[in-house]
Protein backbone atom coordinates (compact mmCIF):
# COMPACT_ATOMS: atom_id res chain seq x y z
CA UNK A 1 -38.67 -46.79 25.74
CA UNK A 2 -37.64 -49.39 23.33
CA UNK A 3 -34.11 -51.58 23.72
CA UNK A 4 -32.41 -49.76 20.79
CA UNK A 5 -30.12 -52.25 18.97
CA UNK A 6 -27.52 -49.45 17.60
CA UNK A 7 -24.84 -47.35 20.13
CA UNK A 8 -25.59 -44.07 17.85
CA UNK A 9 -29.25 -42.81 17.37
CA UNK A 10 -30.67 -39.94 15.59
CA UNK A 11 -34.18 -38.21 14.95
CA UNK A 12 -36.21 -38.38 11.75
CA UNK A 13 -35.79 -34.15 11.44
CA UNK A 14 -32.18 -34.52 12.43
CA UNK A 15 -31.80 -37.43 9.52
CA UNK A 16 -33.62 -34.72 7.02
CA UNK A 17 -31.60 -32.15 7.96
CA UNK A 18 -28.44 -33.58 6.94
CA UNK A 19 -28.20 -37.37 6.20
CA UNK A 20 -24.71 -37.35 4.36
CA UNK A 21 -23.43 -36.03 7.91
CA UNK A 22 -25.15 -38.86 9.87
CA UNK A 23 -23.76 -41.17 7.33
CA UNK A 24 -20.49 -39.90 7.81
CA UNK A 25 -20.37 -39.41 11.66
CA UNK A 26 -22.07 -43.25 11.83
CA UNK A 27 -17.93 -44.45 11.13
CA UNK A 28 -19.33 -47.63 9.69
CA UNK A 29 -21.96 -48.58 12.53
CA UNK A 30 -25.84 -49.11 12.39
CA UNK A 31 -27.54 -45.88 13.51
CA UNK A 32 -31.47 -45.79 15.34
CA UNK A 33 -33.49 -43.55 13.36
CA UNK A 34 -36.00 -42.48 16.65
CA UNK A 35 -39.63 -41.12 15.88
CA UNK A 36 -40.92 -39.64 19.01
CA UNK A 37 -37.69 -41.19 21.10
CA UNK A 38 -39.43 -44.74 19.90
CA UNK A 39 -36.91 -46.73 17.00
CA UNK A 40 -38.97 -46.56 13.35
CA UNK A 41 -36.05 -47.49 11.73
CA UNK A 42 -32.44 -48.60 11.45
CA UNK A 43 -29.64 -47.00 9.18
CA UNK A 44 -26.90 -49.64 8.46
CA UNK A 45 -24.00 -49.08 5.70
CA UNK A 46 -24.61 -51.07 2.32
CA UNK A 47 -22.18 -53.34 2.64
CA UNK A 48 -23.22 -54.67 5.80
CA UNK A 49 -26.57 -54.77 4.43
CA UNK A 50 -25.30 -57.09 1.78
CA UNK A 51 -23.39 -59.55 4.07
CA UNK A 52 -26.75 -59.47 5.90
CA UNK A 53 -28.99 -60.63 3.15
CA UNK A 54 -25.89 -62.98 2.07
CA UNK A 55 -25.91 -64.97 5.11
CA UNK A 56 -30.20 -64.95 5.13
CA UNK A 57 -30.04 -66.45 2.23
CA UNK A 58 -27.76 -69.34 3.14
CA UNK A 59 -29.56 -70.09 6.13
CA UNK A 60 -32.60 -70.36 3.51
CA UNK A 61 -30.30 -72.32 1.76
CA UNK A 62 -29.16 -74.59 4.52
CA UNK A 63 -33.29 -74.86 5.78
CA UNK A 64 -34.08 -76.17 2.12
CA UNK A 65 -31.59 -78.68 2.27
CA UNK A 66 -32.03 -79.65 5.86
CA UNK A 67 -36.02 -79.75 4.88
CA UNK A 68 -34.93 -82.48 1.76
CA UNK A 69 -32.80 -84.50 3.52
CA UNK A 70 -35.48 -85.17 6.10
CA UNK A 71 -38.06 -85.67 2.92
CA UNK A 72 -38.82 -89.37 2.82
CA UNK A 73 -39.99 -89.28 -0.88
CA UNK A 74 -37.83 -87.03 -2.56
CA UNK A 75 -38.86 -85.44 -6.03
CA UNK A 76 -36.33 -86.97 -7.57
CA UNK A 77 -34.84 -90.15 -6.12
CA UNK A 78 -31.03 -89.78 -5.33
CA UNK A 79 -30.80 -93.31 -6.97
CA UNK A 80 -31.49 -91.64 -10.34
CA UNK A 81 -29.75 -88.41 -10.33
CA UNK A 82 -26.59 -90.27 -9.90
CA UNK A 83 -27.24 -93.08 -12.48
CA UNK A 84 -27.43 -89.82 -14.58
CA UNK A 85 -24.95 -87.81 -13.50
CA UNK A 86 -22.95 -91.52 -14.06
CA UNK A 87 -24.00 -91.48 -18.04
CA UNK A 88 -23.23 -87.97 -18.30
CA UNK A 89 -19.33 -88.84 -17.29
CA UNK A 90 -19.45 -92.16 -18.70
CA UNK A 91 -20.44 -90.34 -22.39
CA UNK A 92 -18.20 -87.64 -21.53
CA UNK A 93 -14.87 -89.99 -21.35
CA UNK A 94 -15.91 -91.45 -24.37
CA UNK A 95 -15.88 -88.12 -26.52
């Protein structure tokens, strides 16, 4: 059998049966949906699911910027965005 990475598991015909009970009884905790005592899927609450695809996408994040720091020709040269992010402010006091 399968390491099951949940402490509450349930059946596929159990899940049918009644899913806003295994919801409910799941207090807030990932649940193993079993097929044939094998894991086919995992039943986690929504907001868990969102702080989960929240903190994949800043270690995308973080990978992208790690990745351009180690770039040794940049796209744009950091020379130039601040000469232009200097004009910008520079115009900008002058307004």
């Amino acid at each position: 059998m399968e390491q099951l990475l949940a402490t509450r598991s349930v059946s596929i015909t159990e899940l049918k049966r009644n899913p806003t009970a295994i919801i409910a009884q799941a207090s807030g905790e990932a649940v193993a949906v079993l097929n044939h005592n094998r894991p086919a899927a995992y039943l986690i609450p929504a907001d868990l699911y969102v702080r989960q695809m929240a903190q994949l996408e800043t270690a995308r994040l973080r990978e992208a910027i790690a990745a351009g720091r180690n770039d040794p020709n940049p796209a744009i040269p950091a020379e130039q965005i601040f000469a232009e992010l200097t004009a910008v402010i520079e115009q900008t006091a002058r307004m």
